[in-house]
C-alpha atoms as a PDB file:
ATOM      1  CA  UNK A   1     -38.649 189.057 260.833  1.00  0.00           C
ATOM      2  CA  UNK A   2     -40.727 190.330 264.211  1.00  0.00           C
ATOM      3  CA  UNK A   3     -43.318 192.917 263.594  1.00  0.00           C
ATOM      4  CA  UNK A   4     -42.290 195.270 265.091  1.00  0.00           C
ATOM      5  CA  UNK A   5     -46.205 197.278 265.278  1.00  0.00           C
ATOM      6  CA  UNK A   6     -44.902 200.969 263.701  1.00  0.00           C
ATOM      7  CA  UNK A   7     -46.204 203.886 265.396  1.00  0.00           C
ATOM      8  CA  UNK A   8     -49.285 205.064 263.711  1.00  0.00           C
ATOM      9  CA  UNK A   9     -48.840 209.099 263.651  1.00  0.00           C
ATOM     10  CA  UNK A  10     -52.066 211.018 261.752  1.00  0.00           C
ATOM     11  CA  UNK A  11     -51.998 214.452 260.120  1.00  0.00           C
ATOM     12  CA  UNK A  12     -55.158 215.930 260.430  1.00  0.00           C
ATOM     13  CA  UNK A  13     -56.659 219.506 259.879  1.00  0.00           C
ATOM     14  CA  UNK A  14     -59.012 221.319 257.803  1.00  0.00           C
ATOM     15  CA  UNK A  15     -59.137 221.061 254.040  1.00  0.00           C
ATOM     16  CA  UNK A  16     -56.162 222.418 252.226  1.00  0.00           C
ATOM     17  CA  UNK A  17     -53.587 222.949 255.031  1.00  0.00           C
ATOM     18  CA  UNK A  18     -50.491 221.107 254.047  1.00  0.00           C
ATOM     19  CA  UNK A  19     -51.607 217.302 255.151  1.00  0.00           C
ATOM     20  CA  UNK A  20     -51.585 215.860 252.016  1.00  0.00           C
ATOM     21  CA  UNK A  21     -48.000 217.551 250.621  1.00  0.00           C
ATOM     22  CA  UNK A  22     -46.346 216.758 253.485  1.00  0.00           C
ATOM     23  CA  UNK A  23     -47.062 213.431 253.572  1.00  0.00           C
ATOM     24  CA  UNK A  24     -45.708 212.901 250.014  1.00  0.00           C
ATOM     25  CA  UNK A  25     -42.915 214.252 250.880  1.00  0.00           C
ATOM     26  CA  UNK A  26     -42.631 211.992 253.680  1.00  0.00           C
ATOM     27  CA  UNK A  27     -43.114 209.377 251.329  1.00  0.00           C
ATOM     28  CA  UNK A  28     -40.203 211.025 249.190  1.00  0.00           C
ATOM     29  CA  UNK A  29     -37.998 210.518 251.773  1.00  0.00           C
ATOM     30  CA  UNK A  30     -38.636 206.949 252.361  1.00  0.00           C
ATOM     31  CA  UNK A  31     -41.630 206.793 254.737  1.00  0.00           C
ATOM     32  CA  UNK A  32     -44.569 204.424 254.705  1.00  0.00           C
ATOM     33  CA  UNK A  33     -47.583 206.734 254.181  1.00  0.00           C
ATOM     34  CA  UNK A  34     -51.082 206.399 253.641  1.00  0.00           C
ATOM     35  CA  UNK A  35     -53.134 208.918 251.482  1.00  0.00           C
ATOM     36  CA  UNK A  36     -56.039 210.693 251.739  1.00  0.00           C
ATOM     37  CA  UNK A  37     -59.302 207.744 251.681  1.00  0.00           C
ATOM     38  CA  UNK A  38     -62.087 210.465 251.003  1.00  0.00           C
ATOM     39  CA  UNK A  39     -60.654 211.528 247.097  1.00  0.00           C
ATOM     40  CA  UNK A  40     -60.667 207.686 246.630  1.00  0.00           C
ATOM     41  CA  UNK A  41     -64.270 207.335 248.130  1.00  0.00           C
ATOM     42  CA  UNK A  42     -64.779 210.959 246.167  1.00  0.00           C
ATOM     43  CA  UNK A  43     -63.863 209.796 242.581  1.00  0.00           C
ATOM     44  CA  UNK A  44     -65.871 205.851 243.048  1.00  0.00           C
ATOM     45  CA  UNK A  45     -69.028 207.953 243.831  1.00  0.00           C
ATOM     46  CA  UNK A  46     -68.036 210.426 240.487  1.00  0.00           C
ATOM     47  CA  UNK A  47     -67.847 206.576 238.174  1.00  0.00           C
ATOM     48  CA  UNK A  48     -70.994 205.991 239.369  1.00  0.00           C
ATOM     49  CA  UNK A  49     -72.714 209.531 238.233  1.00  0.00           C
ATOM     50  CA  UNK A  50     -72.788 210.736 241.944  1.00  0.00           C
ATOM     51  CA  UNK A  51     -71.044 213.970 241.923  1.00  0.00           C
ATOM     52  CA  UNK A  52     -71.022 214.866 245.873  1.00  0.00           C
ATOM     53  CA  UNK A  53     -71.343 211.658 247.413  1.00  0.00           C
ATOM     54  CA  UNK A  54     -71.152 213.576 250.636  1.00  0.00           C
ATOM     55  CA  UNK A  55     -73.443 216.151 249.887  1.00  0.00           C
ATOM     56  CA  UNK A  56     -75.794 213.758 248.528  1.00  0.00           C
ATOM     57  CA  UNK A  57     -75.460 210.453 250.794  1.00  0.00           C
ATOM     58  CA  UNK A  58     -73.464 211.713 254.064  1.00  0.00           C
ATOM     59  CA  UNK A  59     -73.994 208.612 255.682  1.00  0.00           C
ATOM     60  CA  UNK A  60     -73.160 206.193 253.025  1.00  0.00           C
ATOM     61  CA  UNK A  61     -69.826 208.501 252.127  1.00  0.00           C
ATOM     62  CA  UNK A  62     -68.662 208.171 256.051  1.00  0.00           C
ATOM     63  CA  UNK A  63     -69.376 204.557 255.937  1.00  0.00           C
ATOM     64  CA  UNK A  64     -66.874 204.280 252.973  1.00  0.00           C
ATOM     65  CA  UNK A  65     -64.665 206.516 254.768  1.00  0.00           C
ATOM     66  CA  UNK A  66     -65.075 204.316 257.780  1.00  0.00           C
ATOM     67  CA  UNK A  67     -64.302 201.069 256.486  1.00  0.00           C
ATOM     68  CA  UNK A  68     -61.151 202.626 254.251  1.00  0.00           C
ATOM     69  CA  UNK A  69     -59.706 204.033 257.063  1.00  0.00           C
ATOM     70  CA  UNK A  70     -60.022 201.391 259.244  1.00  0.00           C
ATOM     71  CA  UNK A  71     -58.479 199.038 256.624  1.00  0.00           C
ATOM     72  CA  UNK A  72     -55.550 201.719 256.580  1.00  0.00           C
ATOM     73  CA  UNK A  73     -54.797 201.191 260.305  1.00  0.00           C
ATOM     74  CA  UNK A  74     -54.821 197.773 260.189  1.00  0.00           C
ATOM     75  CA  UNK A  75     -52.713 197.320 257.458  1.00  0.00           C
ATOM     76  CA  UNK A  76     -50.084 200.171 259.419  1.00  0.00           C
ATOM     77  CA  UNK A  77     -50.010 197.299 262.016  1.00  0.00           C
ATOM     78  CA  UNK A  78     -48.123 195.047 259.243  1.00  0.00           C
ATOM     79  CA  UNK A  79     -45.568 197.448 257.865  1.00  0.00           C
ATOM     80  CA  UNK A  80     -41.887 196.226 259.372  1.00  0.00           C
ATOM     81  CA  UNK A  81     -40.535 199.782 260.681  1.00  0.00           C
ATOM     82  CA  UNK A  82     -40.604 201.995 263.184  1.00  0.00           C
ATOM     83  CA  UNK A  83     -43.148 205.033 261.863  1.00  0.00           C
ATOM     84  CA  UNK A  84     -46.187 205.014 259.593  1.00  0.00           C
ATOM     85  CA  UNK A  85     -47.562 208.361 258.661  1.00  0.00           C
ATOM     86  CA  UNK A  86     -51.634 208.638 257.861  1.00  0.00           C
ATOM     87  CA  UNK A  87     -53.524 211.285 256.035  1.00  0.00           C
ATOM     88  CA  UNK A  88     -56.607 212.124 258.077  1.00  0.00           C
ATOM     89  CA  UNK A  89     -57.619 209.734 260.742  1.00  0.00           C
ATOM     90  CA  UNK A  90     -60.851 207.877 262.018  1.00  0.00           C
ATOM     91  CA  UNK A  91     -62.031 210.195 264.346  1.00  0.00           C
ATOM     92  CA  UNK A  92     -62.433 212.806 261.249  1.00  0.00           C
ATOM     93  CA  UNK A  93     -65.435 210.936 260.083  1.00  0.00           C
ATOM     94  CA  UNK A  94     -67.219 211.338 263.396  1.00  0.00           C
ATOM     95  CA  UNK A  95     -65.970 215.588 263.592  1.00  0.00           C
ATOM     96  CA  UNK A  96     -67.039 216.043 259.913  1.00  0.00           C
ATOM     97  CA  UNK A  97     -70.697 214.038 261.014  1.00  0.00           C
ATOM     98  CA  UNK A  98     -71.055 216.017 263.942  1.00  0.00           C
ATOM     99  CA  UNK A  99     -70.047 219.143 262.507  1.00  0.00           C
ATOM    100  CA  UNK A 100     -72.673 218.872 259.467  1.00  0.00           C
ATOM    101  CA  UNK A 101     -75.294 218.203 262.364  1.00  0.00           C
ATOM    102  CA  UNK A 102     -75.596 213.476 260.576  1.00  0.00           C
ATOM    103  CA  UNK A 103     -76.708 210.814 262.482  1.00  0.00           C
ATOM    104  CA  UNK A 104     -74.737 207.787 262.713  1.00  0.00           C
ATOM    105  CA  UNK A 105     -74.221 204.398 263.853  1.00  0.00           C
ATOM    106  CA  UNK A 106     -72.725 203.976 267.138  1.00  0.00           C
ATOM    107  CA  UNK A 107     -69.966 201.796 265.389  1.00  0.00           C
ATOM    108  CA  UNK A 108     -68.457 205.157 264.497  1.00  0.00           C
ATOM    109  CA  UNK A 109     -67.309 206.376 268.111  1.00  0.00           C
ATOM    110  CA  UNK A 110     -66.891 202.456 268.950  1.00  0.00           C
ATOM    111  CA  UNK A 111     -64.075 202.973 266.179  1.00  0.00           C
ATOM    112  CA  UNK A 112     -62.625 205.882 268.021  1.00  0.00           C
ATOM    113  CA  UNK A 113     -62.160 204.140 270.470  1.00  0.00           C
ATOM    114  CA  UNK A 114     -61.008 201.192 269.088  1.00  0.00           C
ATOM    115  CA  UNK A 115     -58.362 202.459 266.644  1.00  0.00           C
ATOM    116  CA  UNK A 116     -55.492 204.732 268.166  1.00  0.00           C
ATOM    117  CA  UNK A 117     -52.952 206.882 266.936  1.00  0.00           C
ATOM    118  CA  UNK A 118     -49.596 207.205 269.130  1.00  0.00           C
ATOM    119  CA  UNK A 119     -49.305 210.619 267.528  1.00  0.00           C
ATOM    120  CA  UNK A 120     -51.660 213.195 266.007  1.00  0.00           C
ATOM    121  CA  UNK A 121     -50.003 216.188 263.889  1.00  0.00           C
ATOM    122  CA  UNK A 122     -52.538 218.809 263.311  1.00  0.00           C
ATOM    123  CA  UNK A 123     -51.860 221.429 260.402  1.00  0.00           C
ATOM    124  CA  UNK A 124     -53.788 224.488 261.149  1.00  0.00           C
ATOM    125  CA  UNK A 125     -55.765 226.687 258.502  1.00  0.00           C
ATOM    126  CA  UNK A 126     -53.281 228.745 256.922  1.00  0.00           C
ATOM    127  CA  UNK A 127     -55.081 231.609 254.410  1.00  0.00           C
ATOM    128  CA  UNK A 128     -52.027 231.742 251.953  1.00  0.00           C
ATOM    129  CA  UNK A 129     -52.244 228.196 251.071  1.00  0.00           C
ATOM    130  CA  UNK A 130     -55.923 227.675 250.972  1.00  0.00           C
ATOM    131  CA  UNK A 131     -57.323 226.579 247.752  1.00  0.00           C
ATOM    132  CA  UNK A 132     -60.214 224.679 246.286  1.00  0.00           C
ATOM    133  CA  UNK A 133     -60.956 221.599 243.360  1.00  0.00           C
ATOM    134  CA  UNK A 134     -62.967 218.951 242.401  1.00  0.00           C
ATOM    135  CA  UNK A 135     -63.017 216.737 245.185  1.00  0.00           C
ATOM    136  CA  UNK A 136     -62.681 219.998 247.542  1.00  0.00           C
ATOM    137  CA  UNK A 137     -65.771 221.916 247.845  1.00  0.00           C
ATOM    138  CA  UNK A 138     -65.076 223.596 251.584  1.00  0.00           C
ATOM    139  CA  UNK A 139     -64.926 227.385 251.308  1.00  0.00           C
ATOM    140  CA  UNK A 140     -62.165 228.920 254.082  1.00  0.00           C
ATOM    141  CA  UNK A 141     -65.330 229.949 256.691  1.00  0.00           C
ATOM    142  CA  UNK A 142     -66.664 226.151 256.650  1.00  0.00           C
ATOM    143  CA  UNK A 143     -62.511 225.048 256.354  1.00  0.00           C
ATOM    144  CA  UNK A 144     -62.271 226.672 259.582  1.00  0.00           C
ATOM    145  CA  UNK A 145     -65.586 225.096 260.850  1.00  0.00           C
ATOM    146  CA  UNK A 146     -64.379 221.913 260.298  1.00  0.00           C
ATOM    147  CA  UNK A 147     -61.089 222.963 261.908  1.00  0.00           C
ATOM    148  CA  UNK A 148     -62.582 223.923 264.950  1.00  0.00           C
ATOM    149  CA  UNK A 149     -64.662 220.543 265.096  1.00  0.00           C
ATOM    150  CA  UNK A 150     -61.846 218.516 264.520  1.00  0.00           C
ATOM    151  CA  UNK A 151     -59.329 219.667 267.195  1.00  0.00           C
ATOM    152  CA  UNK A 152     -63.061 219.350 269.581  1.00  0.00           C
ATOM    153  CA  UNK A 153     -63.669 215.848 268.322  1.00  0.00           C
ATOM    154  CA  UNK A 154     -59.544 214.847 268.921  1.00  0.00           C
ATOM    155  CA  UNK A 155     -59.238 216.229 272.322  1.00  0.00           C
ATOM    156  CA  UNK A 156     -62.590 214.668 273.995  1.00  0.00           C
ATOM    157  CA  UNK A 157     -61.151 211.478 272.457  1.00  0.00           C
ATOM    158  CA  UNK A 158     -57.676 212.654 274.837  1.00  0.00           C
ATOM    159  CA  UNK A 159     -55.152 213.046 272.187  1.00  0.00           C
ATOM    160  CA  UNK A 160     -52.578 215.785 272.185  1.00  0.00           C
ATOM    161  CA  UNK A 161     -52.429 217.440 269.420  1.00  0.00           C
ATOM    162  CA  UNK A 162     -49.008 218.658 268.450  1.00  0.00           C
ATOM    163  CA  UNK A 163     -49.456 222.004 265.882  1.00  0.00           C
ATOM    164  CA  UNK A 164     -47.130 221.897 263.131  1.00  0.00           C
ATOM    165  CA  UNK A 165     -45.962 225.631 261.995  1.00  0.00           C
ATOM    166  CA  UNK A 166     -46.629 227.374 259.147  1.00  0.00           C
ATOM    167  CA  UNK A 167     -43.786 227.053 257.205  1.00  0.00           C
ATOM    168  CA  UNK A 168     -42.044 225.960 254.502  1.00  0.00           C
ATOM    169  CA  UNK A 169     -42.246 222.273 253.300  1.00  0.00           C
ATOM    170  CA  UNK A 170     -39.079 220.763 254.336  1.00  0.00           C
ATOM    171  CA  UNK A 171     -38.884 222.785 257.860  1.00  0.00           C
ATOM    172  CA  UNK A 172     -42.693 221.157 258.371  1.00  0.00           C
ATOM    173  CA  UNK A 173     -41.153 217.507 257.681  1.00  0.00           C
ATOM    174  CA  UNK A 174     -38.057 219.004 260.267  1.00  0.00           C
ATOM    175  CA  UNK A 175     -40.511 219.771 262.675  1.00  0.00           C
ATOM    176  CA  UNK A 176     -42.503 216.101 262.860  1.00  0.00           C
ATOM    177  CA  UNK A 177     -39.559 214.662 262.538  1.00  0.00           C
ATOM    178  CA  UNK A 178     -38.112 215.971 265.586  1.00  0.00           C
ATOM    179  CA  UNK A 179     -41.265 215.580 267.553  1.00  0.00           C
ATOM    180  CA  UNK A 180     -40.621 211.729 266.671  1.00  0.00           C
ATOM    181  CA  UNK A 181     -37.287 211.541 267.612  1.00  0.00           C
ATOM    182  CA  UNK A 182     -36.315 214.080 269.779  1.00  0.00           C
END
Protein backbone atom coordinates (compact mmCIF):
# COMPACT_ATOMS: atom_id res chain seq x y z
CA UNK A 1 0.00 0.00 0.00
CA UNK A 2 1.76 3.66 -0.93
CA UNK A 3 1.79 6.15 1.83
CA UNK A 4 0.06 8.33 0.79
CA UNK A 5 1.66 11.36 3.56
CA UNK A 6 -2.07 12.62 5.06
CA UNK A 7 -2.43 16.20 5.42
CA UNK A 8 -1.50 17.24 8.85
CA UNK A 9 -4.36 19.95 9.82
CA UNK A 10 -3.85 21.45 13.72
CA UNK A 11 -6.56 22.96 15.92
CA UNK A 12 -5.13 25.40 17.99
CA UNK A 13 -6.47 28.22 20.35
CA UNK A 14 -6.58 29.21 23.83
CA UNK A 15 -7.52 26.89 26.65
CA UNK A 16 -11.06 25.70 26.66
CA UNK A 17 -12.35 26.75 23.19
CA UNK A 18 -13.72 23.68 21.55
CA UNK A 19 -10.19 21.99 20.26
CA UNK A 20 -10.30 19.12 22.17
CA UNK A 21 -14.36 18.19 21.60
CA UNK A 22 -14.14 18.66 18.24
CA UNK A 23 -11.52 16.57 17.62
CA UNK A 24 -13.28 13.61 19.33
CA UNK A 25 -15.84 14.04 17.43
CA UNK A 26 -13.75 13.93 14.49
CA UNK A 27 -12.51 10.86 15.77
CA UNK A 28 -16.30 9.71 16.14
CA UNK A 29 -16.74 10.02 12.75
CA UNK A 30 -13.87 8.02 11.63
CA UNK A 31 -10.88 10.41 11.57
CA UNK A 32 -7.31 9.78 12.64
CA UNK A 33 -6.77 12.28 15.49
CA UNK A 34 -4.23 13.04 17.87
CA UNK A 35 -5.03 14.38 21.44
CA UNK A 36 -3.98 16.90 23.49
CA UNK A 37 0.17 15.96 24.59
CA UNK A 38 0.25 18.58 27.55
CA UNK A 39 -2.68 16.55 29.95
CA UNK A 40 -0.41 13.50 29.17
CA UNK A 41 2.85 15.47 30.07
CA UNK A 42 0.33 17.15 32.92
CA UNK A 43 -0.73 13.88 34.72
CA UNK A 44 3.31 12.05 34.40
CA UNK A 45 4.50 15.21 36.29
CA UNK A 46 1.19 14.69 38.95
CA UNK A 47 2.73 10.49 39.44
CA UNK A 48 5.72 11.95 40.23
CA UNK A 49 4.38 14.49 43.14
CA UNK A 50 4.85 17.54 40.75
CA UNK A 51 1.58 19.21 40.69
CA UNK A 52 2.25 22.14 37.98
CA UNK A 53 4.97 20.84 36.07
CA UNK A 54 4.66 24.02 34.10
CA UNK A 55 4.45 26.31 36.78
CA UNK A 56 7.19 24.68 38.48
CA UNK A 57 9.74 23.48 35.61
CA UNK A 58 8.56 25.53 32.34
CA UNK A 59 11.38 24.43 30.53
CA UNK A 60 11.46 20.83 31.31
CA UNK A 61 7.35 20.72 30.70
CA UNK A 62 7.97 22.32 26.97
CA UNK A 63 10.70 19.91 26.41
CA UNK A 64 8.15 17.05 27.07
CA UNK A 65 5.75 18.88 25.08
CA UNK A 66 8.37 19.19 22.41
CA UNK A 67 9.43 15.80 21.97
CA UNK A 68 5.50 14.45 22.24
CA UNK A 69 4.48 16.55 19.69
CA UNK A 70 7.05 16.02 17.46
CA UNK A 71 6.59 12.22 17.83
CA UNK A 72 2.81 13.04 16.92
CA UNK A 73 3.78 14.53 13.52
CA UNK A 74 5.90 12.00 12.61
CA UNK A 75 3.81 9.30 13.28
CA UNK A 76 0.77 11.51 11.10
CA UNK A 77 3.33 10.91 8.26
CA UNK A 78 2.52 6.97 8.56
CA UNK A 79 -1.24 6.94 8.79
CA UNK A 80 -2.63 5.55 5.13
CA UNK A 81 -5.40 8.37 4.39
CA UNK A 82 -5.94 11.45 3.21
CA UNK A 83 -6.44 13.84 6.60
CA UNK A 84 -4.98 13.65 10.10
CA UNK A 85 -6.39 16.04 12.60
CA UNK A 86 -3.90 17.31 15.68
CA UNK A 87 -4.79 18.87 18.95
CA UNK A 88 -2.46 21.82 19.49
CA UNK A 89 0.59 22.02 17.38
CA UNK A 90 4.47 22.63 17.79
CA UNK A 91 4.60 26.10 17.42
CA UNK A 92 2.27 26.34 20.75
CA UNK A 93 5.22 25.44 22.85
CA UNK A 94 7.29 28.33 21.54
CA UNK A 95 3.80 31.04 21.90
CA UNK A 96 3.12 29.64 25.43
CA UNK A 97 7.33 30.20 26.18
CA UNK A 98 7.27 33.47 24.77
CA UNK A 99 4.15 34.52 26.18
CA UNK A 100 5.23 33.54 29.93
CA UNK A 101 8.43 35.72 29.11
CA UNK A 102 11.04 31.38 29.23
CA UNK A 103 14.10 30.98 27.67
CA UNK A 104 14.65 28.19 25.44
CA UNK A 105 16.77 26.21 23.28
CA UNK A 106 17.00 27.24 19.81
CA UNK A 107 15.84 23.62 18.85
CA UNK A 108 12.38 24.96 19.62
CA UNK A 109 11.94 27.51 16.58
CA UNK A 110 14.36 25.00 14.55
CA UNK A 111 11.15 22.71 15.12
CA UNK A 112 8.88 25.34 13.74
CA UNK A 113 10.41 25.32 11.11
CA UNK A 114 10.99 21.96 10.60
CA UNK A 115 7.54 20.46 11.24
CA UNK A 116 4.55 21.91 9.07
CA UNK A 117 1.00 21.80 9.13
CA UNK A 118 -0.90 22.04 5.60
CA UNK A 119 -3.75 23.47 7.63
CA UNK A 120 -4.16 25.34 10.93
CA UNK A 121 -7.88 25.65 12.42
CA UNK A 122 -7.89 28.16 15.13
CA UNK A 123 -10.93 28.12 17.69
CA UNK A 124 -11.23 31.48 19.17
CA UNK A 125 -12.03 32.28 22.97
CA UNK A 126 -15.59 31.92 23.30
CA UNK A 127 -16.89 33.21 27.09
CA UNK A 128 -19.93 30.73 27.17
CA UNK A 129 -17.84 27.74 26.91
CA UNK A 130 -14.92 28.69 29.01
CA UNK A 131 -14.25 26.55 31.93
CA UNK A 132 -11.46 25.42 34.18
CA UNK A 133 -9.93 21.77 35.91
CA UNK A 134 -7.15 20.06 37.03
CA UNK A 135 -4.85 20.09 34.32
CA UNK A 136 -6.38 23.69 33.31
CA UNK A 137 -5.28 26.41 35.48
CA UNK A 138 -5.64 29.53 32.76
CA UNK A 139 -8.20 32.06 33.99
CA UNK A 140 -10.25 33.74 30.73
CA UNK A 141 -7.81 37.18 30.95
CA UNK A 142 -4.50 34.91 30.64
CA UNK A 143 -6.87 32.38 28.09
CA UNK A 144 -7.03 35.34 26.00
CA UNK A 145 -3.28 36.18 26.54
CA UNK A 146 -2.33 33.11 25.30
CA UNK A 147 -4.82 33.56 22.46
CA UNK A 148 -3.40 36.58 21.34
CA UNK A 149 0.25 35.01 21.47
CA UNK A 150 -0.68 32.15 19.64
CA UNK A 151 -2.35 33.59 16.48
CA UNK A 152 1.27 36.14 16.80
CA UNK A 153 3.49 33.11 17.07
CA UNK A 154 1.36 31.18 13.89
CA UNK A 155 1.36 34.04 11.56
CA UNK A 156 5.25 35.14 11.83
CA UNK A 157 5.73 31.40 11.19
CA UNK A 158 3.27 32.33 7.70
CA UNK A 159 0.39 30.13 8.31
CA UNK A 160 -3.16 31.14 7.60
CA UNK A 161 -5.18 30.67 10.07
CA UNK A 162 -8.69 29.71 9.14
CA UNK A 163 -11.27 30.80 12.32
CA UNK A 164 -13.74 28.26 12.98
CA UNK A 165 -17.26 29.86 14.24
CA UNK A 166 -18.78 29.72 17.29
CA UNK A 167 -21.22 27.29 16.97
CA UNK A 168 -22.63 24.28 17.65
CA UNK A 169 -20.57 20.99 17.58
CA UNK A 170 -21.56 19.31 14.49
CA UNK A 171 -21.84 22.75 12.33
CA UNK A 172 -17.95 23.30 13.71
CA UNK A 173 -16.98 19.68 12.24
CA UNK A 174 -19.31 21.10 8.91
CA UNK A 175 -17.28 23.97 8.78
CA UNK A 176 -13.50 22.17 8.74
CA UNK A 177 -14.81 19.84 6.81
CA UNK A 178 -15.69 22.01 4.06
CA UNK A 179 -12.58 24.05 4.33
CA UNK A 180 -10.91 20.52 3.47
CA UNK A 181 -12.87 19.67 0.74
CA UNK A 182 -14.47 22.40 -0.71
Amino acid sequence: MAKLNPFKNVLIGGPSTGKSTVLEALSDRGYWCFPEVSREVTLEARQLGIEHLFLKEPLKFSEMLLKGRIKQFEDAQTITTKHVFLDRGIPDISAYMDFFKQDYPKEFLEANLNYRYDKVFLFPIWNDIYTTDNERFEDLELAKGLQNTLIKTYKELGYELIEVPKTQIDERIEFILKTLHP
